[in-house]
PDB file of N, CA and C in Angstrom:
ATOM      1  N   UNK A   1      19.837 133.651 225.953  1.00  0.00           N
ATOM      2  CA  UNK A   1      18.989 133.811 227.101  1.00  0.00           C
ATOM      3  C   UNK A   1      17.905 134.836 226.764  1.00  0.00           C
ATOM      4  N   UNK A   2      16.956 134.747 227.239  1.00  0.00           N
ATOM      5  CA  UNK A   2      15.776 135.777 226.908  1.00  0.00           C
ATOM      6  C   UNK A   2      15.038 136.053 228.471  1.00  0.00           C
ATOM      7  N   UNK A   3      14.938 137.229 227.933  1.00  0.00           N
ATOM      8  CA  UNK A   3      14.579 138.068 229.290  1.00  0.00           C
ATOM      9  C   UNK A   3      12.755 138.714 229.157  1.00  0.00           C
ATOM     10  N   UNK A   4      12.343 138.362 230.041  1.00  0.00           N
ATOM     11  CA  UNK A   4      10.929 139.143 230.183  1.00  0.00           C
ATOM     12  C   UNK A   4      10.690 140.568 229.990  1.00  0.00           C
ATOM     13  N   UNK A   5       9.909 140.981 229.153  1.00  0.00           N
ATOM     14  CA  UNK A   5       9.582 142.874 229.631  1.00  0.00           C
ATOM     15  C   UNK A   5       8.368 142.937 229.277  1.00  0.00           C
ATOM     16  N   UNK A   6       7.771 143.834 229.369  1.00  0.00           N
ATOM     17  CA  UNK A   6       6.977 144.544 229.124  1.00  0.00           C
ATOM     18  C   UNK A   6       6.502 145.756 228.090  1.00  0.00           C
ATOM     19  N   UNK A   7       5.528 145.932 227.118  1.00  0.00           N
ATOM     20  CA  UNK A   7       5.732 146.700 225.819  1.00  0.00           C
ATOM     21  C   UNK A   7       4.156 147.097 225.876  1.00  0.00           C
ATOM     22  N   UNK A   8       4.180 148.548 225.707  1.00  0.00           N
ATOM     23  CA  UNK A   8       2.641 148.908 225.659  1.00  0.00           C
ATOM     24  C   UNK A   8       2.360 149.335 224.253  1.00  0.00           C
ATOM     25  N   UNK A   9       1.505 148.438 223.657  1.00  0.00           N
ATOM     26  CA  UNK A   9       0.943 148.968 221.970  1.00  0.00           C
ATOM     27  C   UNK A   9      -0.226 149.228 221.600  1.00  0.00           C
ATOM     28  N   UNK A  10      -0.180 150.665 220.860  1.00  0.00           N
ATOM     29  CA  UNK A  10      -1.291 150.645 220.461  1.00  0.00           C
ATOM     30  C   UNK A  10      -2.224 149.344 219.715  1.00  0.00           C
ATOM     31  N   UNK A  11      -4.125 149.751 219.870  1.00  0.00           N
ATOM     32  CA  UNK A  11      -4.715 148.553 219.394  1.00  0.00           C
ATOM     33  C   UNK A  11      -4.523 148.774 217.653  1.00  0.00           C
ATOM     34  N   UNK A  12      -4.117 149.558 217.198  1.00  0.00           N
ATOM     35  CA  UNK A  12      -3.635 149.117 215.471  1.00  0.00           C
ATOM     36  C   UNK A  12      -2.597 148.884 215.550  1.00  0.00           C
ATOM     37  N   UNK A  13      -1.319 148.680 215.986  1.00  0.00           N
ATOM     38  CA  UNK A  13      -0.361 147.804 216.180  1.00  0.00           C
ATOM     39  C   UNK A  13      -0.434 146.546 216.144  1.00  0.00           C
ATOM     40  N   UNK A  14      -1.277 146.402 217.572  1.00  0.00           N
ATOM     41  CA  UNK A  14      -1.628 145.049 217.770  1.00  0.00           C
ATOM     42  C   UNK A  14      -2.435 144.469 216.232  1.00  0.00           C
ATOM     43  N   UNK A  15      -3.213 144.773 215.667  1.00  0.00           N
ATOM     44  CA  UNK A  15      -3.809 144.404 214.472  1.00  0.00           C
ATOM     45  C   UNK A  15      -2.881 143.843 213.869  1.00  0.00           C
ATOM     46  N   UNK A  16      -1.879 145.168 213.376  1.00  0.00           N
ATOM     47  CA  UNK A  16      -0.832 144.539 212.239  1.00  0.00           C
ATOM     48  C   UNK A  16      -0.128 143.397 212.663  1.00  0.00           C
ATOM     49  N   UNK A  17       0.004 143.417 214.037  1.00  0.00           N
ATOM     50  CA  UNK A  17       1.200 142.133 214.656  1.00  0.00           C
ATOM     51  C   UNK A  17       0.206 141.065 214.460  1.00  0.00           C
ATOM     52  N   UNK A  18      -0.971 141.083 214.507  1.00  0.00           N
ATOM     53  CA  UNK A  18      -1.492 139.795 214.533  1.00  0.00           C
ATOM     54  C   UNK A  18      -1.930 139.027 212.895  1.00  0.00           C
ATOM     55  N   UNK A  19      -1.710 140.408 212.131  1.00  0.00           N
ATOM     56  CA  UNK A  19      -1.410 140.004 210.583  1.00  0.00           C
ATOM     57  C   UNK A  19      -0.006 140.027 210.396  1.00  0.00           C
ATOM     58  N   UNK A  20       0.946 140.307 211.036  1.00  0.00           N
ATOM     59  CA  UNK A  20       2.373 139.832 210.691  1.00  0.00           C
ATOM     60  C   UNK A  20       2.757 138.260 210.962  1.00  0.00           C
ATOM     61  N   UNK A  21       1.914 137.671 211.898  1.00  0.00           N
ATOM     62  CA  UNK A  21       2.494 136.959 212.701  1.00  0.00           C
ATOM     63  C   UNK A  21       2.228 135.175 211.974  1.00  0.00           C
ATOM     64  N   UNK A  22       3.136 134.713 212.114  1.00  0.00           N
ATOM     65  CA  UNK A  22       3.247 133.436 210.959  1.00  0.00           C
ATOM     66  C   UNK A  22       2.622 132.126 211.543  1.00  0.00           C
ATOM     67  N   UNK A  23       2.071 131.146 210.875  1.00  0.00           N
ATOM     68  CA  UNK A  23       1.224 130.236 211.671  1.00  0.00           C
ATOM     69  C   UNK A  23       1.587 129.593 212.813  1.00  0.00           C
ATOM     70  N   UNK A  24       1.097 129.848 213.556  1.00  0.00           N
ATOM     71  CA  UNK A  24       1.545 128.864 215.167  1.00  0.00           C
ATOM     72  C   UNK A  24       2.838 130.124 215.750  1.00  0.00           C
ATOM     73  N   UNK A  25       2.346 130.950 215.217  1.00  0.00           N
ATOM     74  CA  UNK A  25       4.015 132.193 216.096  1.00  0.00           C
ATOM     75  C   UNK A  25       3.458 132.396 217.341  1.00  0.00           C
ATOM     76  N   UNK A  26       3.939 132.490 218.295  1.00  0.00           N
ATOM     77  CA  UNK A  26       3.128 133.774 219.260  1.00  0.00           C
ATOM     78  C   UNK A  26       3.318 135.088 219.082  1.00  0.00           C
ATOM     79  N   UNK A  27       2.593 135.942 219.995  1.00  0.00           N
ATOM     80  CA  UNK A  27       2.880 137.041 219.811  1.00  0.00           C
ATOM     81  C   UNK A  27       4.436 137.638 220.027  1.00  0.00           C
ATOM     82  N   UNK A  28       4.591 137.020 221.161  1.00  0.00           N
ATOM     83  CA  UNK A  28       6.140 137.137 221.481  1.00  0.00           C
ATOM     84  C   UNK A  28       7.079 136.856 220.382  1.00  0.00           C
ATOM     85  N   UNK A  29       6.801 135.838 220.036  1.00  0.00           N
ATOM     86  CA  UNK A  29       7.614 134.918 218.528  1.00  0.00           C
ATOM     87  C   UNK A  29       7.412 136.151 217.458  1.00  0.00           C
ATOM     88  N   UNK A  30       6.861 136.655 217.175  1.00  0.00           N
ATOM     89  CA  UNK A  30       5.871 137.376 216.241  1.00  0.00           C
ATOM     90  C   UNK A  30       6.917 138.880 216.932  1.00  0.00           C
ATOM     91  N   UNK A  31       6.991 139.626 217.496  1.00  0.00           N
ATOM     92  CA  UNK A  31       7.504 140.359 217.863  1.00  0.00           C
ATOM     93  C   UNK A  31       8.992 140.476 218.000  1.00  0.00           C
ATOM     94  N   UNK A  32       9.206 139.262 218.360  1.00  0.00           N
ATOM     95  CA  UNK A  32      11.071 139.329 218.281  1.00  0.00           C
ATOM     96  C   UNK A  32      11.267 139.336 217.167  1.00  0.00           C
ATOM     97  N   UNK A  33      10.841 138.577 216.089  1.00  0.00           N
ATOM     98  CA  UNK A  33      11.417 138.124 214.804  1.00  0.00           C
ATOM     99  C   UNK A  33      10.912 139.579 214.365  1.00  0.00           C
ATOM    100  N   UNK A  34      10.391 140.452 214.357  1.00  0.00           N
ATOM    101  CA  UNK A  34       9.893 142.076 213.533  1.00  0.00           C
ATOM    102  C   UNK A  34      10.881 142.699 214.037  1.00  0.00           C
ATOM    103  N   UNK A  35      10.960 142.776 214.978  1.00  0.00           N
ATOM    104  CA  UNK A  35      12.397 143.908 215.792  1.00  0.00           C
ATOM    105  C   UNK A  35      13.936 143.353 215.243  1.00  0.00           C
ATOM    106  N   UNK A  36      13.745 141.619 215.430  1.00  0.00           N
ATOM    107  CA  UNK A  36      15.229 141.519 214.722  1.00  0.00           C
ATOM    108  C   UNK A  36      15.211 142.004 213.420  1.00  0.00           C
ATOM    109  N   UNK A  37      14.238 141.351 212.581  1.00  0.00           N
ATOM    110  CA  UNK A  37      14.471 141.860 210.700  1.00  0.00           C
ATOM    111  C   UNK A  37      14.727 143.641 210.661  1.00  0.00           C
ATOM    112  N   UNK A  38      13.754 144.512 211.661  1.00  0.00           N
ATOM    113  CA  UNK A  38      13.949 145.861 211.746  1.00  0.00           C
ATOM    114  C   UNK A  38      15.587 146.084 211.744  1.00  0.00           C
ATOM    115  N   UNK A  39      16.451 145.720 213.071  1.00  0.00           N
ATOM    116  CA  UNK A  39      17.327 146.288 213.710  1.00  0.00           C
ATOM    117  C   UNK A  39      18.347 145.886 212.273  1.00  0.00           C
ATOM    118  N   UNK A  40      17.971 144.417 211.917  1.00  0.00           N
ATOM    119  CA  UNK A  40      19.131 143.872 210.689  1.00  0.00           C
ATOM    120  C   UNK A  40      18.984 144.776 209.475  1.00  0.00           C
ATOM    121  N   UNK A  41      17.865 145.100 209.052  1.00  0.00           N
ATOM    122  CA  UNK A  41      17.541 146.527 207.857  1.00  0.00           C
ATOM    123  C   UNK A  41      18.649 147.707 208.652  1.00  0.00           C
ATOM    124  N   UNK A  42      17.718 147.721 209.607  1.00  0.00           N
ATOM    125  CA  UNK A  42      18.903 149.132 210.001  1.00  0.00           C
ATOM    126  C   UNK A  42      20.005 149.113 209.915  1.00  0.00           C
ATOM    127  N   UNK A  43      20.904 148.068 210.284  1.00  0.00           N
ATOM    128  CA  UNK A  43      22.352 147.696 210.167  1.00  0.00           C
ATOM    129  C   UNK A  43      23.126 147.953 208.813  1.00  0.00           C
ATOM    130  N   UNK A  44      22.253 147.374 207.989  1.00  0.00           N
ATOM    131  CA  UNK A  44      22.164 147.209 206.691  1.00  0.00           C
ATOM    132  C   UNK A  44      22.158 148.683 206.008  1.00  0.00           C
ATOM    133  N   UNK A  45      21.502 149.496 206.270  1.00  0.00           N
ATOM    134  CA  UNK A  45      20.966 150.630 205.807  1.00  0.00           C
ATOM    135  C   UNK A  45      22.085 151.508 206.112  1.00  0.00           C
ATOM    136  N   UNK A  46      22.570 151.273 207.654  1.00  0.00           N
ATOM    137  CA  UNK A  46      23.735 152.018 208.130  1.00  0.00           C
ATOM    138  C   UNK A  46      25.075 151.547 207.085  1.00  0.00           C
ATOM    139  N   UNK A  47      25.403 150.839 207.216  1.00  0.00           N
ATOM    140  CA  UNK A  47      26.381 150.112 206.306  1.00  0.00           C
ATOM    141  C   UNK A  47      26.289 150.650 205.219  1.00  0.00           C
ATOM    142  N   UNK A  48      25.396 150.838 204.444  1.00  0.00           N
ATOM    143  CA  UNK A  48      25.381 151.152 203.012  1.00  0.00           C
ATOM    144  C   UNK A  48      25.503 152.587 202.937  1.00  0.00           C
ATOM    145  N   UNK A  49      24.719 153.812 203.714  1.00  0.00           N
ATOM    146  CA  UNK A  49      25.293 154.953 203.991  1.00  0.00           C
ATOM    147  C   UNK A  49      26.603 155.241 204.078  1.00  0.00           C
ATOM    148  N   UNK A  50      27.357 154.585 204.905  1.00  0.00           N
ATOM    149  CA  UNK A  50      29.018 154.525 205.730  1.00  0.00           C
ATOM    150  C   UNK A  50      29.570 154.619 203.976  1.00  0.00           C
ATOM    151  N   UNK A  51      29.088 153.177 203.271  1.00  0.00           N
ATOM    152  CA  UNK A  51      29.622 152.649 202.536  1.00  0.00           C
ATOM    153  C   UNK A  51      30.025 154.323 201.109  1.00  0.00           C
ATOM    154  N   UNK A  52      28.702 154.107 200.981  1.00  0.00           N
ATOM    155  CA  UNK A  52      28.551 155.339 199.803  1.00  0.00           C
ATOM    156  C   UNK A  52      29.131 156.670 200.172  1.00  0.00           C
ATOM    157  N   UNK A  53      29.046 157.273 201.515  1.00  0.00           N
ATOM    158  CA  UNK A  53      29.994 158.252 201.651  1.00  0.00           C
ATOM    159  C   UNK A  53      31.590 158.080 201.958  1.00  0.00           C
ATOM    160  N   UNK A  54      31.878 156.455 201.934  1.00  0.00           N
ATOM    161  CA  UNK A  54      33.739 156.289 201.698  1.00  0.00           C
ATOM    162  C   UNK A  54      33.564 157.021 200.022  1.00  0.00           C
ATOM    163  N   UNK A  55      32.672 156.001 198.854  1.00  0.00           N
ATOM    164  CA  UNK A  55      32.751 156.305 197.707  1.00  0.00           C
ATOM    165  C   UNK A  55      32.510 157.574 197.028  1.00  0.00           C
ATOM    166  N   UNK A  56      31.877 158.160 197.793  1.00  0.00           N
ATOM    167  CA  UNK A  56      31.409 159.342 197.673  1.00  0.00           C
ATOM    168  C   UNK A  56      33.216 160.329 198.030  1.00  0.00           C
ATOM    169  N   UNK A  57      33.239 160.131 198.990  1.00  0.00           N
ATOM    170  CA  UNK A  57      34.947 160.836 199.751  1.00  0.00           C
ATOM    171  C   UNK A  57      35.915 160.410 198.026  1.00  0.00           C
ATOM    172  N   UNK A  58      35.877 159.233 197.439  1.00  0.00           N
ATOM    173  CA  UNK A  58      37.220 159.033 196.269  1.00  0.00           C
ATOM    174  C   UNK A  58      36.559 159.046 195.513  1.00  0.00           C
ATOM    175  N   UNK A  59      35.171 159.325 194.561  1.00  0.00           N
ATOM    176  CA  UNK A  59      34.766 159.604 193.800  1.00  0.00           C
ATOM    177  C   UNK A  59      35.520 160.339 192.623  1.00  0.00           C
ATOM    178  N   UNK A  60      36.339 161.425 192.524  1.00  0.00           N
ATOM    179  CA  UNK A  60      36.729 162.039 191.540  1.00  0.00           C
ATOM    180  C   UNK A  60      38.113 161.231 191.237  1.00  0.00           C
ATOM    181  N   UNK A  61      38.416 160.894 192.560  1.00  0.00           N
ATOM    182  CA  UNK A  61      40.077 159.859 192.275  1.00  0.00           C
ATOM    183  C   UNK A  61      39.426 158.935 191.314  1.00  0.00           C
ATOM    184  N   UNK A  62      38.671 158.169 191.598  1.00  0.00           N
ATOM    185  CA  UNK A  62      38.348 156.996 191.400  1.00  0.00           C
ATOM    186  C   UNK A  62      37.393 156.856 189.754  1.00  0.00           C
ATOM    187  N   UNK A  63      36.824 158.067 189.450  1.00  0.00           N
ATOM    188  CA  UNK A  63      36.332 158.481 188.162  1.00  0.00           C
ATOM    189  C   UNK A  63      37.706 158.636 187.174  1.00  0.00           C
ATOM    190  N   UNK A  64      38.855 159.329 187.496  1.00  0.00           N
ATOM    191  CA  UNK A  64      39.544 160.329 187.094  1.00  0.00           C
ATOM    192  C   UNK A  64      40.384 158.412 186.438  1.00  0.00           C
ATOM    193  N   UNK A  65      40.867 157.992 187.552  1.00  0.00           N
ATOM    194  CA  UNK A  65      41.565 156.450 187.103  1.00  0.00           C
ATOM    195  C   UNK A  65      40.762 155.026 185.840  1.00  0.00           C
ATOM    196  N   UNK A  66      39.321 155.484 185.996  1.00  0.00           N
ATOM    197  CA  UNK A  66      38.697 155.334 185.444  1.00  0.00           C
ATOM    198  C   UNK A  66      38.517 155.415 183.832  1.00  0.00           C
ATOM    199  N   UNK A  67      38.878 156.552 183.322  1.00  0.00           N
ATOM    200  CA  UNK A  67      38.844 157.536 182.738  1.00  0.00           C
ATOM    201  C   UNK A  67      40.187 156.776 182.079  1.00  0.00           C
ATOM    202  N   UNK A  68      41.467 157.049 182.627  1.00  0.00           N
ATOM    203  CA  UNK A  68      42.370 156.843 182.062  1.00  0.00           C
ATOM    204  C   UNK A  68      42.744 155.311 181.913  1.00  0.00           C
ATOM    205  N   UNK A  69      42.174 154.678 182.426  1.00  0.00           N
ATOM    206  CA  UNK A  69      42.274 153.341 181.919  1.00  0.00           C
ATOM    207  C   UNK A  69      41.366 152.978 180.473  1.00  0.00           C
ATOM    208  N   UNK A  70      39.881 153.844 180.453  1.00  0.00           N
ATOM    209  CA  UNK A  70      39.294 153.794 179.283  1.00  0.00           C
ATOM    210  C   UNK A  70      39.850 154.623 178.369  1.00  0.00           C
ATOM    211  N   UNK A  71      40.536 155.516 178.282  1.00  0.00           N
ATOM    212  CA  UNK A  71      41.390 156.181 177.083  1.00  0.00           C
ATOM    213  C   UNK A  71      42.416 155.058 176.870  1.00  0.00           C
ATOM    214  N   UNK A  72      43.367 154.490 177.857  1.00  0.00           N
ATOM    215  CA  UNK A  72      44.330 153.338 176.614  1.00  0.00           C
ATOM    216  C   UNK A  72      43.287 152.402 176.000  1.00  0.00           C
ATOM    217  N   UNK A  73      41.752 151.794 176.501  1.00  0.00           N
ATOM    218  CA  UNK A  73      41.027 151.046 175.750  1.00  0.00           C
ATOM    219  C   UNK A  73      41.044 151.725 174.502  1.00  0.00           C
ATOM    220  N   UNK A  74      40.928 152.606 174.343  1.00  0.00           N
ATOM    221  CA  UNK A  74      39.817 153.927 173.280  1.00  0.00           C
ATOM    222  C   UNK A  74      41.209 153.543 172.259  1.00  0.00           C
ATOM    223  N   UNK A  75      42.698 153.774 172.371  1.00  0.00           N
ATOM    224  CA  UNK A  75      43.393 154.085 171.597  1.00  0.00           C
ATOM    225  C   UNK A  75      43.867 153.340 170.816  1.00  0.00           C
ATOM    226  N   UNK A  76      43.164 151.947 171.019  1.00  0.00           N
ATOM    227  CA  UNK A  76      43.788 150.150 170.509  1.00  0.00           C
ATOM    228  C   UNK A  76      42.983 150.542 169.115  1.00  0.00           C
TER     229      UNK A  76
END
C-alpha cells in the first residue's frame, strides 16, 4: 500500500533527482527507489559493523586457533 506525503527539497536536490531519475520514472518513482537503495546500504552497512565487531570480540581466539592449525601444516 502506498501512502501520500509531502517532502520539501531543496532546488539542487531537485536537480540531482531529476538526473537520478530513470527513463519514464516519475519523480515519485525516482524518489522511492533512492530512499529504498539508501535505507538497503544502510542495513547493509549496519550489518557489516555488527558483523566485524562479533570478529573483532574473537579475534585473538580465533588468530591464536589459527596459528595452531598452521604449525601442524608447518611440521609435515
Amino acid at each position: 500500500m502506498k501512502r501520500k506525503t509531502s517532502v520539501t527539497l531543496s532546488d539542487d536536490v531537485l536537480r540531482m533527482l531529476g538526473r537520478a531519475a530513470a527513463r519514464g520514472e516519475s519523480r515519485s518513482e525516482t524518489i522511492e527507489r533512492l530512499v529504498r537503495e539508501g535505507l538497503l546500504a544502510r542495513a547493509r552497512r549496519l550489518a557489516d559493523q555488527r558483523d566485524l565487531t562479533i570478529l573483532n570480540r574473537h579475534a585473538d581466539r580465533l588468530n591464536r586457533e589459527a596459528e595452531d592449525v598452521l604449525a601442524y601444516q608447518a611440521e609435515r
